[in-house]
N, C-alpha and C. Protein backbone atom coordinates (compact mmCIF):
# COMPACT_ATOMS: atom_id res chain seq x y z
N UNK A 1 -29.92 18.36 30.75
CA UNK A 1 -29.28 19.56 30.26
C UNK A 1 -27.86 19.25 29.78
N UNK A 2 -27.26 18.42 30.46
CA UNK A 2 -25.81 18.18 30.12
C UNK A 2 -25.76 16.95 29.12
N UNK A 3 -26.36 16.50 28.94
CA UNK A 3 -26.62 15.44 27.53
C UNK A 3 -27.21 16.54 26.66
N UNK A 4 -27.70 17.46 26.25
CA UNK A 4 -28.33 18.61 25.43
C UNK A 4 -26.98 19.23 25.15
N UNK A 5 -25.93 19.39 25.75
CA UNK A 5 -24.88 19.94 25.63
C UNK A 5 -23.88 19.39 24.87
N UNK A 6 -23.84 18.07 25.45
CA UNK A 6 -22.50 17.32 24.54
C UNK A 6 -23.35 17.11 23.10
N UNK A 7 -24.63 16.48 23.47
CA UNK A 7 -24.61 16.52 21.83
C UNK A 7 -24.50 17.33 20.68
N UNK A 8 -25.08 18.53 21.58
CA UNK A 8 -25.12 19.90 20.39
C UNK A 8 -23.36 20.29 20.05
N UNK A 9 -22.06 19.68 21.39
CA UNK A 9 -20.87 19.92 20.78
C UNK A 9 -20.47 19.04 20.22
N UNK A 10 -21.03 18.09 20.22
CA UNK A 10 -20.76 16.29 19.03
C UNK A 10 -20.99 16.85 17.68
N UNK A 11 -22.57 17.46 17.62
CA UNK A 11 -22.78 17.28 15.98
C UNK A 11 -22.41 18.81 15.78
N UNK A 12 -21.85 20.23 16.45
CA UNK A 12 -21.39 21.19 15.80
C UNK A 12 -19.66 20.63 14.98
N UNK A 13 -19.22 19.81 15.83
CA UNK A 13 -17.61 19.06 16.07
C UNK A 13 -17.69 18.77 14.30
N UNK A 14 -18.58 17.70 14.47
CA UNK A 14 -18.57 16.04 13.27
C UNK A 14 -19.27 17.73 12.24
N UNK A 15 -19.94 18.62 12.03
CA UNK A 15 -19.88 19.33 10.95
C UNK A 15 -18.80 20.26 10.21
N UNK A 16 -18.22 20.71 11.30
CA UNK A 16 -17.27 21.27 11.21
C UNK A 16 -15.97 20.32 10.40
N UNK A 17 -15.78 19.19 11.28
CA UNK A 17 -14.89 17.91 10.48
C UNK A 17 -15.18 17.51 9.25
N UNK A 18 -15.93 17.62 9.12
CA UNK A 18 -16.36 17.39 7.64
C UNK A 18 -16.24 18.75 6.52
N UNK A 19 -16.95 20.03 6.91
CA UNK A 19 -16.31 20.87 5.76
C UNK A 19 -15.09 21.21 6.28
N UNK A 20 -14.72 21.37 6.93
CA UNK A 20 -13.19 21.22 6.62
C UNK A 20 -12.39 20.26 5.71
N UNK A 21 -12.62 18.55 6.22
CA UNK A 21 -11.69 17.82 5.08
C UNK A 21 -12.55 17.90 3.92
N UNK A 22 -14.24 18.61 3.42
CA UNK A 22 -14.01 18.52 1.97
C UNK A 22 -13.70 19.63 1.65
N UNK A 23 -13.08 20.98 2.06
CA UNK A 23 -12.02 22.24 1.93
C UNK A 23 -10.89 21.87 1.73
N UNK A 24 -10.62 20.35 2.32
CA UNK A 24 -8.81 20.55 2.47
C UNK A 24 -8.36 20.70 0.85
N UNK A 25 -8.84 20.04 -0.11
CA UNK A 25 -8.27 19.73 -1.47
C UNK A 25 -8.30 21.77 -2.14
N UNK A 26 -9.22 22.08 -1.64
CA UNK A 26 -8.93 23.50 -2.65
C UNK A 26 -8.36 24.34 -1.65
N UNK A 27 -8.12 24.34 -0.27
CA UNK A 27 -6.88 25.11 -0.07
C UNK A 27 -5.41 24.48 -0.34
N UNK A 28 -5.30 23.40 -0.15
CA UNK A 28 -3.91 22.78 -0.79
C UNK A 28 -3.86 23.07 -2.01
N UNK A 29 -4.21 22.71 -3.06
CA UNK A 29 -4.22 23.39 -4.71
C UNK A 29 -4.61 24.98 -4.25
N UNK A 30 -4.72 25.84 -3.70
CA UNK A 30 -4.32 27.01 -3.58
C UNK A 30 -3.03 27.32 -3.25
N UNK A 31 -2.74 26.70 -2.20
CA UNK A 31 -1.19 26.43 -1.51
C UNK A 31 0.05 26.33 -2.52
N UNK A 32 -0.63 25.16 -2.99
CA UNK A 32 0.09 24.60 -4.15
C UNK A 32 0.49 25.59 -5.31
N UNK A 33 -0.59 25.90 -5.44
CA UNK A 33 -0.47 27.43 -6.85
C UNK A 33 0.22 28.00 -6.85
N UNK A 34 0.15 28.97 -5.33
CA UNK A 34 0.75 30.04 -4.96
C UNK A 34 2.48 29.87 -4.82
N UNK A 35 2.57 28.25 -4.31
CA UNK A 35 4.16 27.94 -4.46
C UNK A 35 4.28 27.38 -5.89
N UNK A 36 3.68 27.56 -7.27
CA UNK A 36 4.24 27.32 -8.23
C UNK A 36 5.23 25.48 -8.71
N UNK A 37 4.08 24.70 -7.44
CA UNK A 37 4.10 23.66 -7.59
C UNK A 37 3.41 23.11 -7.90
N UNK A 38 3.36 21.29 -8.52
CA UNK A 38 2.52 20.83 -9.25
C UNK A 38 0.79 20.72 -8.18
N UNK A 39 -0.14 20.76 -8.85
CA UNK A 39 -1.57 20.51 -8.20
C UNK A 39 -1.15 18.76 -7.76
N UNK A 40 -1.26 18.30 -6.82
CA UNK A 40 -1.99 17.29 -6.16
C UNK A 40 -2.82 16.51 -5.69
N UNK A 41 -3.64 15.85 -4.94
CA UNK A 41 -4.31 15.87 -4.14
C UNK A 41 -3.78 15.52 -2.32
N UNK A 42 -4.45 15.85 -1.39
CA UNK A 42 -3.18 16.72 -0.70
C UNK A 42 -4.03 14.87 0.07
N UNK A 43 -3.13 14.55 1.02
CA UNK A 43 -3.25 13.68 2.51
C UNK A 43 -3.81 14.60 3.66
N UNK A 44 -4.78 13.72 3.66
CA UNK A 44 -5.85 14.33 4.77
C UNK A 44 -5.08 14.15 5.99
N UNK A 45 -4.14 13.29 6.68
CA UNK A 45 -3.36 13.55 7.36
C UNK A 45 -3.98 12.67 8.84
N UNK A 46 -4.78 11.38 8.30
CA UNK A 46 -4.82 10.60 8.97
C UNK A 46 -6.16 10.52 9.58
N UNK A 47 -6.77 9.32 10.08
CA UNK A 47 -8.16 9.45 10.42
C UNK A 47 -7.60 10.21 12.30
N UNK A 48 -6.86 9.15 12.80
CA UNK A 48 -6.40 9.49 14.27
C UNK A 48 -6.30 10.75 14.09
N UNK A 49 -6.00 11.89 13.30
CA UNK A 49 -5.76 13.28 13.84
C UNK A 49 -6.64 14.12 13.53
N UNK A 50 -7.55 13.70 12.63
CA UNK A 50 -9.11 13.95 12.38
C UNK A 50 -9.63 13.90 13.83
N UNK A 51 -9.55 11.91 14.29
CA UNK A 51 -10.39 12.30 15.29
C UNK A 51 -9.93 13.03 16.68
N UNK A 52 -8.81 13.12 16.94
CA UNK A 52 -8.13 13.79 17.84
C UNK A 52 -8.19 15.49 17.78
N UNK A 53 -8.29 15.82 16.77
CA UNK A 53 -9.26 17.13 16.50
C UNK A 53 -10.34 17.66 16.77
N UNK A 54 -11.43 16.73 16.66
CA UNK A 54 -13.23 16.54 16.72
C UNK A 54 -13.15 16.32 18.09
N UNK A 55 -12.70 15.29 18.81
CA UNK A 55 -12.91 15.12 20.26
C UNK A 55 -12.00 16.72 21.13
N UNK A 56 -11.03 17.05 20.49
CA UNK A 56 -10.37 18.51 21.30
C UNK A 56 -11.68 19.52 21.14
N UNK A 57 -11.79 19.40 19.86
CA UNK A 57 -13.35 20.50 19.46
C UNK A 57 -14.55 20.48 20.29
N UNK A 58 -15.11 18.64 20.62
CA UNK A 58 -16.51 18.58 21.74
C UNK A 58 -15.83 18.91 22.58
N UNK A 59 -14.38 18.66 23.45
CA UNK A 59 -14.39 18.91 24.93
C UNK A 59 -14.43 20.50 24.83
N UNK A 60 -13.82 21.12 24.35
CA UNK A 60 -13.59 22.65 24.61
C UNK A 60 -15.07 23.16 24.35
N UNK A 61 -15.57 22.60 23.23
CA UNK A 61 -17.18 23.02 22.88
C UNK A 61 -18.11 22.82 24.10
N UNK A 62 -18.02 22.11 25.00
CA UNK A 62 -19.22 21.55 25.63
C UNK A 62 -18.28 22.26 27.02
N UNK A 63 -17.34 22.21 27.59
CA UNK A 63 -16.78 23.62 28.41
C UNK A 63 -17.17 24.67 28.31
N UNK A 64 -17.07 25.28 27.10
CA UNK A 64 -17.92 26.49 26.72
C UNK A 64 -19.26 26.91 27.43
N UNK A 65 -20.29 25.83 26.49
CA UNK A 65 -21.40 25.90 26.86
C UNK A 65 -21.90 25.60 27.88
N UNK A 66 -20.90 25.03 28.48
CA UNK A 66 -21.72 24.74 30.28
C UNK A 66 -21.17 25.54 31.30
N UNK A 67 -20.52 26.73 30.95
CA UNK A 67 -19.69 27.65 31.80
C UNK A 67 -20.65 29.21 31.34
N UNK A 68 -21.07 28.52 29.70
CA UNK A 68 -22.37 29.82 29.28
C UNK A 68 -23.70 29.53 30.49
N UNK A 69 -24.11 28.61 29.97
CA UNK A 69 -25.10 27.82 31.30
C UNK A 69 -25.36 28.36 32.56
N UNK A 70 -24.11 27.85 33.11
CA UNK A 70 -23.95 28.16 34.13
C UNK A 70 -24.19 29.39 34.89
N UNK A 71 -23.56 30.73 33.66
CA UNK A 71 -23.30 31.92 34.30
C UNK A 71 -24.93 32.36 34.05
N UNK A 72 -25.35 31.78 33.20
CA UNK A 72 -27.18 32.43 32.91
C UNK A 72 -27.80 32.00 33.94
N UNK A 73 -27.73 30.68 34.80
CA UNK A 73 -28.65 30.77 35.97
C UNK A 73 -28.27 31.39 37.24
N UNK A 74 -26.85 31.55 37.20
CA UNK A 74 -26.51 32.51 38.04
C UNK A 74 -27.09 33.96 38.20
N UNK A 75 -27.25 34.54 37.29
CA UNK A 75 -27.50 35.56 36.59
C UNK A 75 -29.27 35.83 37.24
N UNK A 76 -29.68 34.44 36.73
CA UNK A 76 -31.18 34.54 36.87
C UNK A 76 -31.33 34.25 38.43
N UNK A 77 -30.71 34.02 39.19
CA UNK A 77 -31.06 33.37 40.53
C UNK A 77 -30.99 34.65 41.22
N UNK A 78 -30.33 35.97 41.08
CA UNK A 78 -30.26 36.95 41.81
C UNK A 78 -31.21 37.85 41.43
């Protein structure tokens, strides 16, 4: 059950990481617009803070779901 967990917060994490950095370029050229500065292409802002992102995302993700878990067999045991 708890390997069913991390993985489902691994690959919600690594999808999420991904449309996000291929979003980052058209909200920065939105950004950009709106301040009437030149279009760019913006710095993704490092792989380390990518992955330091994705791993904050599984731990809190997989906390979540095992505190959801949790309270459902509680639930069911009474």
């Amino acid at each position: 059950m708890v390997q069913s967990l991390r993985y489902k917060a691994f690959v919600s994490g690594v999808f999420f990481l991904v449309i996000g950095l291929l979003l980052l370029p058209f909200y920065s050229n939105v950004y950009t617009y709106l301040m009437s500065q030149s279009i760019k292409m913006p710095d993704v802002g490092g792989m380390l803070g990518a992955l330091l992102l994705l791993l904050a995302y599984i731990y809190g993700s997989f906390k979540y779901n095992l505190h959801v878990v949790r309270k459902k067999l509680e639930t069911d045991e009474e």
